[in-house]
Protein backbone atom coordinates (compact mmCIF):
# COMPACT_ATOMS: atom_id res chain seq x y z
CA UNK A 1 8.71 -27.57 19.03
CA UNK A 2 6.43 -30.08 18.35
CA UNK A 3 5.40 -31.13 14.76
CA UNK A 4 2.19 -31.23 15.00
CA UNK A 5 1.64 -27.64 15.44
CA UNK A 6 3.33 -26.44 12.30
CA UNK A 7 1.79 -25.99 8.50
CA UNK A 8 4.48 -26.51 5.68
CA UNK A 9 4.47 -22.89 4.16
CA UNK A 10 4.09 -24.17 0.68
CA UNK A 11 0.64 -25.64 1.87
CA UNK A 12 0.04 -22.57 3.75
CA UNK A 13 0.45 -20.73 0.46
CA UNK A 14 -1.18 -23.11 -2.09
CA UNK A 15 -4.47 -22.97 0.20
CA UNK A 16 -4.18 -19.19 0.77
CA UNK A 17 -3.22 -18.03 -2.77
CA UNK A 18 -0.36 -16.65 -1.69
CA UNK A 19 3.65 -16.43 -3.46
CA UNK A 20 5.80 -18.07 -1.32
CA UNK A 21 8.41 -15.10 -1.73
CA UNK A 22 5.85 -12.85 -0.09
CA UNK A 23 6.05 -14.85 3.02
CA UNK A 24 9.63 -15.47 2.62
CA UNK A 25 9.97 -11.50 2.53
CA UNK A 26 7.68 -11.84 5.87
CA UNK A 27 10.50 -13.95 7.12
CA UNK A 28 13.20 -11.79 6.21
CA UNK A 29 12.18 -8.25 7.42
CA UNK A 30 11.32 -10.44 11.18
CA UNK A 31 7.36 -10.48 10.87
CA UNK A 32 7.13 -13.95 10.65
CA UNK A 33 9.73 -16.94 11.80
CA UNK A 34 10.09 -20.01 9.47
CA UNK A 35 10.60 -23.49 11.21
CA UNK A 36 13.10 -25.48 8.28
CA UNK A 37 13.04 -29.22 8.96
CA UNK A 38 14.47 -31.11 6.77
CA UNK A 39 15.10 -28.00 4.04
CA UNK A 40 10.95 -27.65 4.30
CA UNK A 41 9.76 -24.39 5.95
CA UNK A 42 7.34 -24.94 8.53
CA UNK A 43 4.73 -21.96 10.15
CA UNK A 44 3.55 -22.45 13.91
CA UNK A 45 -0.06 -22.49 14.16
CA UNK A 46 0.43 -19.58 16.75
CA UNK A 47 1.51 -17.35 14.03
CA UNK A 48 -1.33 -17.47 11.54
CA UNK A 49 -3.24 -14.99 12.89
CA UNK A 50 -0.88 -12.64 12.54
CA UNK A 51 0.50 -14.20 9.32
CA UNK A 52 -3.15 -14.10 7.87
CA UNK A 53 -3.65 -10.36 9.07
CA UNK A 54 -0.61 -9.61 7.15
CA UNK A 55 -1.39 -11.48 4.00
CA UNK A 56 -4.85 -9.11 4.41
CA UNK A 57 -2.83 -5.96 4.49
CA UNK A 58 -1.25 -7.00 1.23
CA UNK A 59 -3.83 -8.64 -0.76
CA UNK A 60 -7.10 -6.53 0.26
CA UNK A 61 -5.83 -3.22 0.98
CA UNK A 62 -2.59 -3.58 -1.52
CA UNK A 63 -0.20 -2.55 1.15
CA UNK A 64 3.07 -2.52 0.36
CA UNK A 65 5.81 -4.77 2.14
CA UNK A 66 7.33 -1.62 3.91
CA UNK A 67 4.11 -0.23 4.48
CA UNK A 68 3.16 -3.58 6.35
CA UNK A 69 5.91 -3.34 8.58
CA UNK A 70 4.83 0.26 9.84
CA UNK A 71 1.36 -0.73 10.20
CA UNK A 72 1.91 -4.16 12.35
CA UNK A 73 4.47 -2.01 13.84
CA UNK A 74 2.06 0.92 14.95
CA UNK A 75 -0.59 -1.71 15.76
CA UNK A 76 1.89 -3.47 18.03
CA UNK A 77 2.82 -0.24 19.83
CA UNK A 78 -1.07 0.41 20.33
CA UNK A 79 -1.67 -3.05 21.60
CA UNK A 80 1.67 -2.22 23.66
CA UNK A 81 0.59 1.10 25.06
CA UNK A 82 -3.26 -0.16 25.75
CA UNK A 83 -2.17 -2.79 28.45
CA UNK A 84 0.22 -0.41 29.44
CA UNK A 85 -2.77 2.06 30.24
CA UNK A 86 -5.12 -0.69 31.95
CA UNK A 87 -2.11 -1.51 34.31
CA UNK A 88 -1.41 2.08 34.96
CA UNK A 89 -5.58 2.19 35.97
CA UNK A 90 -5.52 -0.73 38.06
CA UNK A 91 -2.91 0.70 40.31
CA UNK A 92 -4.46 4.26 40.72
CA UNK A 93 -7.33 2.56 41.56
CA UNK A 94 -5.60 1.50 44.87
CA UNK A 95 -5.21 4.56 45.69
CA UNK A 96 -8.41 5.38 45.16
CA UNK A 97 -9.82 3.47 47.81
């Protein structure tokens, strides 16, 4: 993984208001993964949508970290079951035809 796609999390944090536990706890219940070079955790930049999303959940809507995890969860299983739908359309519409 190349360097120059991670943010240290303690930047990450300092620019986002957020306590570094809380994304720790992120780390720890598996909706986030922590890069650690040189004992400094690092983000991928193709996690801070989600990671930002999350940190919305908890800050604007005061979810809980449990109830996070349900909610990403659910919206993960929609996102999961949508695509699962459009593939499911695109082959009856071969036999449409």
């Amino acid at each position: 993984m190349s360097k120059e796609y991670l943010i240290a999390v303690e930047e990450f944090c300092s620019i986002h208001g957020v306590e570094i536990s809380f994304v720790s706890s992120l780390e720890q219940s598996g909706m986030l993964e922590i890069t650690t070079i040189k004992e400094i955790g690092y983000i991928d930049a193709a996690q801070l949508r989600q990671l930002e999303r999350l940190i919305r959940f908890y800050n604007d809507m005061d979810i809980n970290l449990e109830g996070i995890e349900t909610v990403n969860h659910l919206l993960d299983k929609i996102t999961q079951l949508q695509v699962e739908n459009t593939e499911l359309k695109n082959r009856l519409l071969l036999y449409e035809i």
